[in-house]
Structures are given as structure tokens and as C-alpha cells.
C-alpha atoms as a PDB file:
ATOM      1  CA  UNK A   1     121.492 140.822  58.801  1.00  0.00           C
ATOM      2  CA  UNK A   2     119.136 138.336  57.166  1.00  0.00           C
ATOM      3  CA  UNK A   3     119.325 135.617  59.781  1.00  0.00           C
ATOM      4  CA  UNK A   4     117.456 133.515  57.501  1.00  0.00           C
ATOM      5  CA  UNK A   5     120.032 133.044  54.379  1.00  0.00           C
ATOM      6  CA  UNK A   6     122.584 130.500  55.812  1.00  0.00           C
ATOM      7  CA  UNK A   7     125.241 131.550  52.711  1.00  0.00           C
ATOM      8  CA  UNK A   8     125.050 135.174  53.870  1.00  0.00           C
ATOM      9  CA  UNK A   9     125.643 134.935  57.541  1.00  0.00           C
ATOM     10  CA  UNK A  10     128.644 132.871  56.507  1.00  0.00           C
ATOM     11  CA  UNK A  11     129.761 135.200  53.803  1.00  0.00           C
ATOM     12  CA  UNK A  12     129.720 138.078  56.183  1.00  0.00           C
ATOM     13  CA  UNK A  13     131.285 136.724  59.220  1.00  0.00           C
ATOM     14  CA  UNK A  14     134.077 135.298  56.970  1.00  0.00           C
ATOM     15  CA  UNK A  15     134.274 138.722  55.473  1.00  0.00           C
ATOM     16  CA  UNK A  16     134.432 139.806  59.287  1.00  0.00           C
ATOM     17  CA  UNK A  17     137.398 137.648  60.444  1.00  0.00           C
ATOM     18  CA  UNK A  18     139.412 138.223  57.232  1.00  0.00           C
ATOM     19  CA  UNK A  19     138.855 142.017  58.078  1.00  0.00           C
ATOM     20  CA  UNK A  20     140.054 141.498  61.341  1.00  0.00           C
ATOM     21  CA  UNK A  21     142.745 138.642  61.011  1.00  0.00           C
ATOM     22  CA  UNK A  22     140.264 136.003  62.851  1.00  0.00           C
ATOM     23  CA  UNK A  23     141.395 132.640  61.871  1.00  0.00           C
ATOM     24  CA  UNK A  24     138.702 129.618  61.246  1.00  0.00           C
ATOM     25  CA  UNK A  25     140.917 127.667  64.067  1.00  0.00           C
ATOM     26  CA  UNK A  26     139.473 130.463  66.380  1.00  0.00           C
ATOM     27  CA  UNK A  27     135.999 130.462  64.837  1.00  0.00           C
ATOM     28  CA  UNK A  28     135.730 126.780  65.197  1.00  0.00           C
ATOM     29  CA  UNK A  29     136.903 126.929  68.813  1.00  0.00           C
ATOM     30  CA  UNK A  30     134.432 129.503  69.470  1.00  0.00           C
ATOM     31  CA  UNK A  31     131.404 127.819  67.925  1.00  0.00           C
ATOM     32  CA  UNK A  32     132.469 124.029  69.057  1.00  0.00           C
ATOM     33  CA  UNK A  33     132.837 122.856  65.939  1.00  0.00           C
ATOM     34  CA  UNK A  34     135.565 121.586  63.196  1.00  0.00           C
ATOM     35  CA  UNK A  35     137.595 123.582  61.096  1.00  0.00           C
ATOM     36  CA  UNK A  36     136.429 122.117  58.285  1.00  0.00           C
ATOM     37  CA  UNK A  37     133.141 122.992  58.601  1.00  0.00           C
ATOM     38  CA  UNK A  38     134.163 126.360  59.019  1.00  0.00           C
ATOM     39  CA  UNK A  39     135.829 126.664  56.223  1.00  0.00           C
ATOM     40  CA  UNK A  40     133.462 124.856  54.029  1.00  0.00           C
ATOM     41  CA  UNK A  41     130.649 128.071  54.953  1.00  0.00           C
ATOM     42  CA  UNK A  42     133.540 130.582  54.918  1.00  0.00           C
ATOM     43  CA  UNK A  43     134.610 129.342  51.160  1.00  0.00           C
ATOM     44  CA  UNK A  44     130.672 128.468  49.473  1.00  0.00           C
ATOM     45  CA  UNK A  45     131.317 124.553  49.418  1.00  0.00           C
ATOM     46  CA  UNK A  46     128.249 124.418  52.499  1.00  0.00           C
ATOM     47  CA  UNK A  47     125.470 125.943  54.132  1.00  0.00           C
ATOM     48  CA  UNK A  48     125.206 126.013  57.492  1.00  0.00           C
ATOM     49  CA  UNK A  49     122.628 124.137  59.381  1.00  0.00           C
ATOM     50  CA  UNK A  50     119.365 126.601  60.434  1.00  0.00           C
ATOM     51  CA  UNK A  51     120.585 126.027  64.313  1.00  0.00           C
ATOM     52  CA  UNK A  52     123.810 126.715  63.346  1.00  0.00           C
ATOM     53  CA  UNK A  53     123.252 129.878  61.343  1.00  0.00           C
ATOM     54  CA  UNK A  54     121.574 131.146  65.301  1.00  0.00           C
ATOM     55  CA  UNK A  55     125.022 130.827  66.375  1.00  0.00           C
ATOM     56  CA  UNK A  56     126.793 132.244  63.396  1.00  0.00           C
ATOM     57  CA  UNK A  57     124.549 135.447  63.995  1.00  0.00           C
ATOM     58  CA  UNK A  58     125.584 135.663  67.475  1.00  0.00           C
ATOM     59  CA  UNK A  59     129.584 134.943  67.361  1.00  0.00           C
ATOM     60  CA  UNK A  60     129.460 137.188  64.609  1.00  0.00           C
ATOM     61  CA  UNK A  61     127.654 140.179  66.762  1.00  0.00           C
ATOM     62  CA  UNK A  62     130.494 139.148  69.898  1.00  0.00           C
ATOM     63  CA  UNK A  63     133.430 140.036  67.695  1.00  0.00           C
ATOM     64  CA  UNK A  64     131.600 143.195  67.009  1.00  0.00           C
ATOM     65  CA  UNK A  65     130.840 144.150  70.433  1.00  0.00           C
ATOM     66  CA  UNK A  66     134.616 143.076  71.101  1.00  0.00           C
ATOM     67  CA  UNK A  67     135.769 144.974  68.403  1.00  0.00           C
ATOM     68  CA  UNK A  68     133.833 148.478  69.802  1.00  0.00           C
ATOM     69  CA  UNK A  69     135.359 148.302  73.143  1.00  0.00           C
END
């Protein structure tokens, strides 16, 4: 994944949690953020932050490991 385009880390991990019925509440929660903001990457209306994309990366590659156990 292209850690460096902010729209397609969110794309994907939304694409992620809709594939596997993870809600934005839980997202949020996970990344200490607002479910707002969440939603605003998951649905185009914002870019994440650079720092913030880091962390997208990474939640995104924990629900995968989760997912493979």
C-alpha cells in the first residue's frame, strides 16, 4: 500500500471494515479519534493528516493480522 496517498489508505481500510462489518465507532476508538473524522476519510469529504495516514497504515495491517489468526 502506497503509504503516501492519504485518500487511498482511507479508501482501503474503509473498504476493509465494510468487508468485515467494522464499524467507524470501532475505528475511531481504535485510532483515538472522532467518528466524524472517520467517516469524513471513509466517505472522500477529507484527507487524513500525513501522521495520521502512519496510523491508518498500521490499524489497517492489525485487523489483517487479526483477521489471519
Amino acid at each position: 500500500m502506497n503509504a503516501a496517498d492519504p485518500e487511498n489508505v482511507a479508501v482501503q481500510l474503509a473498504k476493509y471494515c465494510i468487508a468485515h462489518d467494522i464499524s467507524s465507532a470501532r475505528v475511531a476508538a481504535d485510532l483515538g479519534t472522532s467518528k466524524q473524522s472517520v467517516y469524513a476519510w471513509f466517505t472522500g469529504q477529507r484527507r487524513p493528516r500525513a501522521r495520521t495516514v502512519e496510523r491508518l497504515v498500521a490499524l489497517l495491517d492489525t485487523y489483517k493480522a487479526a483477521a489471519a489468526v
